[in-house]
Protein backbone atom coordinates (compact mmCIF):
# COMPACT_ATOMS: atom_id res chain seq x y z
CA UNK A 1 0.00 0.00 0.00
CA UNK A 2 0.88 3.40 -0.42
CA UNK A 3 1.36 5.71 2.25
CA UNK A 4 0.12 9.42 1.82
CA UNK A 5 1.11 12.72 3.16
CA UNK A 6 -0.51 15.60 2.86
CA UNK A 7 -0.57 19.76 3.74
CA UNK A 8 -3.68 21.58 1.97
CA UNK A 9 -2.16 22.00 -1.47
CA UNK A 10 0.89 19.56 -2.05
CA UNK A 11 0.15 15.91 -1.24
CA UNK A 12 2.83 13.16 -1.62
CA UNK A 13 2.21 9.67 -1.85
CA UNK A 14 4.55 6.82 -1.62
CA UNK A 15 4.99 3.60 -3.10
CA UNK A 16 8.04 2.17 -1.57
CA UNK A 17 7.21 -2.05 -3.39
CA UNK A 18 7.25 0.09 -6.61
CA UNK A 19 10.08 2.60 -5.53
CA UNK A 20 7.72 5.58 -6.58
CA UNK A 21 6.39 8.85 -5.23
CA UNK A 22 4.17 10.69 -6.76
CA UNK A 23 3.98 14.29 -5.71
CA UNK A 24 0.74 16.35 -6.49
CA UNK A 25 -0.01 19.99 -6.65
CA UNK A 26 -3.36 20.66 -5.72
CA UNK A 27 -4.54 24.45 -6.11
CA UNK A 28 -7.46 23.95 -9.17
CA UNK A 29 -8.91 27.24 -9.18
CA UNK A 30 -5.62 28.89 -9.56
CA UNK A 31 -4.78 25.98 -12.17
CA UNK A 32 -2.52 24.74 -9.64
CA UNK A 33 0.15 27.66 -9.77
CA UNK A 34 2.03 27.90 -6.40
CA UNK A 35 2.54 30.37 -3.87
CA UNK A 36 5.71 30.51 -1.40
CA UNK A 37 3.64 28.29 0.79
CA UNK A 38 3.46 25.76 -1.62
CA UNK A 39 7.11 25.60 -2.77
CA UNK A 40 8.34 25.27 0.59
CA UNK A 41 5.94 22.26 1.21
CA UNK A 42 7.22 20.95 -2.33
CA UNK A 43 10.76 21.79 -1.29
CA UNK A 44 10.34 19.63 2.35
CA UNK A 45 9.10 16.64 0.63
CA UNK A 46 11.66 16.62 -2.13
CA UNK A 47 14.08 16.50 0.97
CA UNK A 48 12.14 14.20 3.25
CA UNK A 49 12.45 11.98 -0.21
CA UNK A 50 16.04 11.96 -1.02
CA UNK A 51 16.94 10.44 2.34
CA UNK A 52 14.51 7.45 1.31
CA UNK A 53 16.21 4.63 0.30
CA UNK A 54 13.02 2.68 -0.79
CA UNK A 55 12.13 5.37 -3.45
CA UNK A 56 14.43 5.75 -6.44
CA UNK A 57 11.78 7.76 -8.75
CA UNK A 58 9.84 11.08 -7.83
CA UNK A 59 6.63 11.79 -10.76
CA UNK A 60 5.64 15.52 -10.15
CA UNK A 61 1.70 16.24 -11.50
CA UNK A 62 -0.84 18.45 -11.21
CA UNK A 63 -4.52 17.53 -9.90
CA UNK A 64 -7.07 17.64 -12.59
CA UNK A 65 -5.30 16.59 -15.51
CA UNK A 66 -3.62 20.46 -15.22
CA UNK A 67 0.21 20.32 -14.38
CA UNK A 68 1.19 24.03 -13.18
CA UNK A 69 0.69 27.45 -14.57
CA UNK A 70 3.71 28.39 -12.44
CA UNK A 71 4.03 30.57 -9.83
CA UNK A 72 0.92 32.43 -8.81
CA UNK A 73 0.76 36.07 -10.38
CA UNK A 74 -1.67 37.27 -7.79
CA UNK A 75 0.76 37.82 -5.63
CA UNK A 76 3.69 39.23 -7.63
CA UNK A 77 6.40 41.49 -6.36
CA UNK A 78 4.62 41.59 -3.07
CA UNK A 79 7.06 38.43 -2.04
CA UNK A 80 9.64 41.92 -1.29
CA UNK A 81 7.33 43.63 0.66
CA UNK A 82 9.46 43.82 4.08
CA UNK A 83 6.99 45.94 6.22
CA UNK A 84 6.98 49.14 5.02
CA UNK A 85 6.43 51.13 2.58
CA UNK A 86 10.00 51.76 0.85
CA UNK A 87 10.70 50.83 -2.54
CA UNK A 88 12.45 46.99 -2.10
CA UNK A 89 16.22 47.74 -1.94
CA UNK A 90 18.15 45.74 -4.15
CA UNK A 91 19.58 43.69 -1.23
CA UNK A 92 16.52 42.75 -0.61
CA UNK A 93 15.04 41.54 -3.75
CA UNK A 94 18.80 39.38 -4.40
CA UNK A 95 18.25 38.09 -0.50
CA UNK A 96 14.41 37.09 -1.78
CA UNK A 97 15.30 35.41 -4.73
CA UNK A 98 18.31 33.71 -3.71
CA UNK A 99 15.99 31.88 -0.72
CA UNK A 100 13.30 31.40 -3.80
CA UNK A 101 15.96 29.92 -6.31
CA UNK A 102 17.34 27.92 -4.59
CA UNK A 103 14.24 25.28 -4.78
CA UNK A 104 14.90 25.08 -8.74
CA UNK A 105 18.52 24.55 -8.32
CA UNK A 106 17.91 21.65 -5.90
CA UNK A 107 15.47 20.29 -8.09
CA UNK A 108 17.59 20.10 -10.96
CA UNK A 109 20.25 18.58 -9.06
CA UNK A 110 17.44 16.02 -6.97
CA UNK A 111 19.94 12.95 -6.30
CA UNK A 112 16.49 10.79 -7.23
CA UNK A 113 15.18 10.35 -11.06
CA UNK A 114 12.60 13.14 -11.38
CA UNK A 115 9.40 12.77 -13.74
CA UNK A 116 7.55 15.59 -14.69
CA UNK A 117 3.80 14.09 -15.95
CA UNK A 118 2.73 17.82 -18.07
CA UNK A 119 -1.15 18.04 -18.97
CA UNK A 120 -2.72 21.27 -20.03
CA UNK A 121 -0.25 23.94 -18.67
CA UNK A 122 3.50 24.27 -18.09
CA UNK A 123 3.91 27.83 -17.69
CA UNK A 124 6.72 30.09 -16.03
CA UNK A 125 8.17 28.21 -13.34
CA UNK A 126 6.29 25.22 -14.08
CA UNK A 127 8.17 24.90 -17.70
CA UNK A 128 11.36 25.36 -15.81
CA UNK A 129 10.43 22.36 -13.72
CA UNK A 130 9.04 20.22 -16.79
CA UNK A 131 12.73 20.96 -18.74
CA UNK A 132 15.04 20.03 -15.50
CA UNK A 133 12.84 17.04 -15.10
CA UNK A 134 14.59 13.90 -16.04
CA UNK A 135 11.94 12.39 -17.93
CA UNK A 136 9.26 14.50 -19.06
CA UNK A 137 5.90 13.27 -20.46
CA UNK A 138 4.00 16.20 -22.09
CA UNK A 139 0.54 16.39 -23.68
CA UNK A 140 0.85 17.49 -27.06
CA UNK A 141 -2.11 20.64 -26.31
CA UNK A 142 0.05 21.27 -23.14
CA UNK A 143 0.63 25.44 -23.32
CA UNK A 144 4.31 26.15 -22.51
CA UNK A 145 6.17 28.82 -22.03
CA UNK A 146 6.77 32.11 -20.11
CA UNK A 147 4.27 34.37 -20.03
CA UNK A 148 5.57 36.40 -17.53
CA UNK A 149 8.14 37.93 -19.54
CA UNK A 150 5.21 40.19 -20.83
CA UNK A 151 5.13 41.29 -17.34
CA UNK A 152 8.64 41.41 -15.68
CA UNK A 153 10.49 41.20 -18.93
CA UNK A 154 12.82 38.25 -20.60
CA UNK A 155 15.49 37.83 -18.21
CA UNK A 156 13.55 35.51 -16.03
CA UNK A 157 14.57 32.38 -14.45
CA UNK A 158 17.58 30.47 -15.29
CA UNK A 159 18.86 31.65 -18.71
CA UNK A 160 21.71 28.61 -18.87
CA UNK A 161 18.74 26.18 -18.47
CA UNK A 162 16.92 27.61 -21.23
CA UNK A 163 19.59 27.84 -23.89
CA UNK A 164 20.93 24.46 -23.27
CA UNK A 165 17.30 22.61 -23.20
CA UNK A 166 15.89 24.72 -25.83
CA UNK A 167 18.72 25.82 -28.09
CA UNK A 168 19.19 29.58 -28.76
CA UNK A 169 16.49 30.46 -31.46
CA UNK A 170 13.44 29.02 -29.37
CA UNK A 171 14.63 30.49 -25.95
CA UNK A 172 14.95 33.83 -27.65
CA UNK A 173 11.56 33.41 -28.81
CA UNK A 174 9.84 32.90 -26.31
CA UNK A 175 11.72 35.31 -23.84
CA UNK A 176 11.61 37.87 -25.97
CA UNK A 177 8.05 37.62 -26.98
CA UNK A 178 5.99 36.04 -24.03
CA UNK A 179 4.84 33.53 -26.53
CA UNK A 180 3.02 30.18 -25.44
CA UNK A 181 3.14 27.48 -27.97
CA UNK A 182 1.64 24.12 -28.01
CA UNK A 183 4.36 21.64 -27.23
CA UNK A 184 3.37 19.55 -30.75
CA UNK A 185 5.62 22.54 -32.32
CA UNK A 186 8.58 21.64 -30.85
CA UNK A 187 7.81 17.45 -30.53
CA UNK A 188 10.70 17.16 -33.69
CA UNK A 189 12.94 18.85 -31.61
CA UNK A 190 13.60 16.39 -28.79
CA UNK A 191 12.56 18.44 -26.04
CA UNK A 192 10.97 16.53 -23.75
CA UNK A 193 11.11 12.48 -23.12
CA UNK A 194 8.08 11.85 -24.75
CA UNK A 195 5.07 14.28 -26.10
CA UNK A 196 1.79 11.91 -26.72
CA UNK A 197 -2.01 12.33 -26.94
CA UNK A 198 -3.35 14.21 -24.03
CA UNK A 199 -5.18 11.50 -22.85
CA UNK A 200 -2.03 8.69 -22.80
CA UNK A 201 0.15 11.73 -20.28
CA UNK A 202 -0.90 9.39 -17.01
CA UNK A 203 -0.03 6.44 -18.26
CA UNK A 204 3.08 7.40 -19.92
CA UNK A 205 4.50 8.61 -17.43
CA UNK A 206 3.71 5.83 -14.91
CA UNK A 207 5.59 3.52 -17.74
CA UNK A 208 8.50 5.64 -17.77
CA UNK A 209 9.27 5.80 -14.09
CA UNK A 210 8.38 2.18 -13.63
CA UNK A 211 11.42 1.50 -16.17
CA UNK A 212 13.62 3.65 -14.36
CA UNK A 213 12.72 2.12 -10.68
CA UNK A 214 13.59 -1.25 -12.62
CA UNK A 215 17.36 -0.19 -12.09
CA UNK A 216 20.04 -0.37 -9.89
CA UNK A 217 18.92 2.12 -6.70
CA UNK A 218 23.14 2.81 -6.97
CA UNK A 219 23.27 3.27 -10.63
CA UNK A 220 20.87 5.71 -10.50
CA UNK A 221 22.32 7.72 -7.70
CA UNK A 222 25.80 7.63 -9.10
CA UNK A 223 24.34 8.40 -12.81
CA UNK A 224 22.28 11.67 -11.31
CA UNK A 225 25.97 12.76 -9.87
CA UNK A 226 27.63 12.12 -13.41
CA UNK A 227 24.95 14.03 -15.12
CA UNK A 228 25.00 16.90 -13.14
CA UNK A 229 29.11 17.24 -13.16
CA UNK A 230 29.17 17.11 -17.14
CA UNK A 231 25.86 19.81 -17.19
CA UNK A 232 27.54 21.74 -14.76
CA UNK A 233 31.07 21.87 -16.10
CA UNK A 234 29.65 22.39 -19.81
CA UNK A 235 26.01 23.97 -19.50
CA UNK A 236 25.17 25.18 -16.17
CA UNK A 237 28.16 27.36 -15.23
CA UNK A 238 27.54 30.18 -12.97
CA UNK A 239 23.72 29.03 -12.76
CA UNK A 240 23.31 29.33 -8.95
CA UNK A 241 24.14 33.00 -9.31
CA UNK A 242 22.92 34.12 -12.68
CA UNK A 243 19.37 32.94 -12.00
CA UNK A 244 18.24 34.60 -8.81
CA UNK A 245 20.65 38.17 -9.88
CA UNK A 246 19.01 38.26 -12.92
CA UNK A 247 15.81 37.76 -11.54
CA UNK A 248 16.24 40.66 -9.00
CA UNK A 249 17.33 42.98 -11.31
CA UNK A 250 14.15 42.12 -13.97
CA UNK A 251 11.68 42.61 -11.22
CA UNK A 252 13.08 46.28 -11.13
CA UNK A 253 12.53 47.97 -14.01
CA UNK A 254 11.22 51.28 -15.18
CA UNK A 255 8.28 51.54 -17.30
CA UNK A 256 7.66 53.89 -20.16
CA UNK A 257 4.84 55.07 -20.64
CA UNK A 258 3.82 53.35 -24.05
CA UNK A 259 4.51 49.90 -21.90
CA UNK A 260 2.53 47.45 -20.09
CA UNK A 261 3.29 48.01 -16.54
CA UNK A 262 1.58 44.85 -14.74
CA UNK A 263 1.46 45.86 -10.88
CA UNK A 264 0.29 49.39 -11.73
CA UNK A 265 -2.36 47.86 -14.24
CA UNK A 266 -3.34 45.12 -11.51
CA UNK A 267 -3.55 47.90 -8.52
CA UNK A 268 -5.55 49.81 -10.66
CA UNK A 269 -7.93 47.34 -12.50
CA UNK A 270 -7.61 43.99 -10.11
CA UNK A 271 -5.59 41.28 -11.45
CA UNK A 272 -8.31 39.95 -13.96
CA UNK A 273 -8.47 43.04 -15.89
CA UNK A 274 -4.86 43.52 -15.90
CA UNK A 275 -4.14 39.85 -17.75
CA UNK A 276 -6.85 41.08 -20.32
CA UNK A 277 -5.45 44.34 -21.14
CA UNK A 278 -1.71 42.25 -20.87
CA UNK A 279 -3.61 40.18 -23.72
CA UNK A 280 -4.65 43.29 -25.29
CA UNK A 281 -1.33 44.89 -25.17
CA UNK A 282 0.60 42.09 -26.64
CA UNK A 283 -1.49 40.68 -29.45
CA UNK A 284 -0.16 41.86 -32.67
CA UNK A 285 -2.12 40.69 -35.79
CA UNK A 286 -0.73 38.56 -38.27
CA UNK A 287 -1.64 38.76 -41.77
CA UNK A 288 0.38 36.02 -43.33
């Protein structure tokens, strides 16, 4: 039998005869994008789990048949509020996002075999999490991408990640434009493990991990320590850093006038309105 865990939001199971956990996000009216809250409950059972020895695979879904639209936008920039009133100081925001980071750079060095099961949405932080994956199973409707370059701008995230999964040409794409795309556009590219029928995502990714938990519990361990010393040394240099400095810096920028400025928008329209005149703002016509 499987034994469950579970804090409002974020449930883990465990299936230590099968050497699986599956952990769940479970917010459906936000399309299960995550607060703080919510990472740090992911981020304490992704550490309660790599001390298991009985589990050698880790499948992270959403509930629903939605996997993540990424961190939660209702609350954005106010993770820097510190009490007051002040403008965040730059110490601040790099003190922030080096605590908030630092869950996607343990997650894409997790010492288990991670499998991201993608249905519907992988947006923003949730397509980070669906590319450092190990195995990723991805509907082929699924919306990726990150949208919230429209509002912060394109240095987001964790640019070495990006260029190395995606190659140059589609991470400038869809940094520099906001774009979401269906991931059937890039299935020829070899993006993810496996993109499939929307329907088959479940399943698929229950195959996969059952394969992997087929192997040596060693082999893995010492193969997720291999990997991550050849990424590191060729792909991911200066990651730790680059991603939460970066991110600071974005989150600080000064609006012209002609520009969509999100939080102003929000505080003055409520956050509905401001994603529909973000919409507005951003859709350019195509004739061809």
């Amino acid at each position: 039998m499987s034994e469950t865990e579970s804090d409002e939001r974020v449930h883990l199971e465990r299936d230590p005869a099968a050497h699986i956990a599956r952990i769940t996000l479970d917010n459906p009216e936000r399309r299960n994008a995550y607060d703080p809250p919510m990472r740090r409950q992911l981020r304490a059972f992704l550490e309660d789990l790599a001390a298991d020895d009985d589990i050698k695979v880790v499948i992270l879904r959403g509930t629903g048949g939605v996997f993540s639209t990424g961190a939660d936008m209702n609350n954005a920039y106010a993770w820097y509020a510190n009490g007051d009133n002040r403008r965040p100081s730059q110490r601040r925001r790099l003190g922030v996002d080096r605590e908030s980071f630092a869950f996607y750079h343990e997650f894409l060095n997790f010492p288990k075999i991670t499998v991201a099961q993608v249905e519907r949405y992988a947006l923003g932080g949730a397509f980070e999490l669906a590319l450092m994956a190990d195995l990723a199973v991805v509907g082929r409707d699924a919306r990726i991408g990150m949208p919230g370059a429209q509002l912060l701008g394109p240095a987001l995230g964790n640019l070495h990640l990006f260029f190395y999964r995606l190659g140059p040409v589609l991470a400038r794409r869809l940094l520099l434009t906001g774009d979401t795309i269906e991931a059937g556009e890039v299935e020829h590219l070899g993006v993810f493990t496996e993109v499939c029928d929307p329907d088959r995502v479940a399943e698929r990714a229950e195959l996969w991990s059952t394969k992997v938990a087929r192997m040596p519990a060693d082999g893995l361990a010492i193969a997720k320590t291999g990997f991550g010393l050849v990424e590191q040394t060729q792909a991911y240099v200066g990651e730790e850093a680059t991603r939460f400095m970066l991110h600071a810096f974005a989150t600080n920028l000064r609006f012209e006038d002609d520009e969509f400025n999100f939080v102003k928008t929000r505080a003055k329209f409520g956050t509905s309105r401001a994603f529909e005149l973000r919409d507005e703002h951003f859709t350019v016509d195509d004739a061809t």
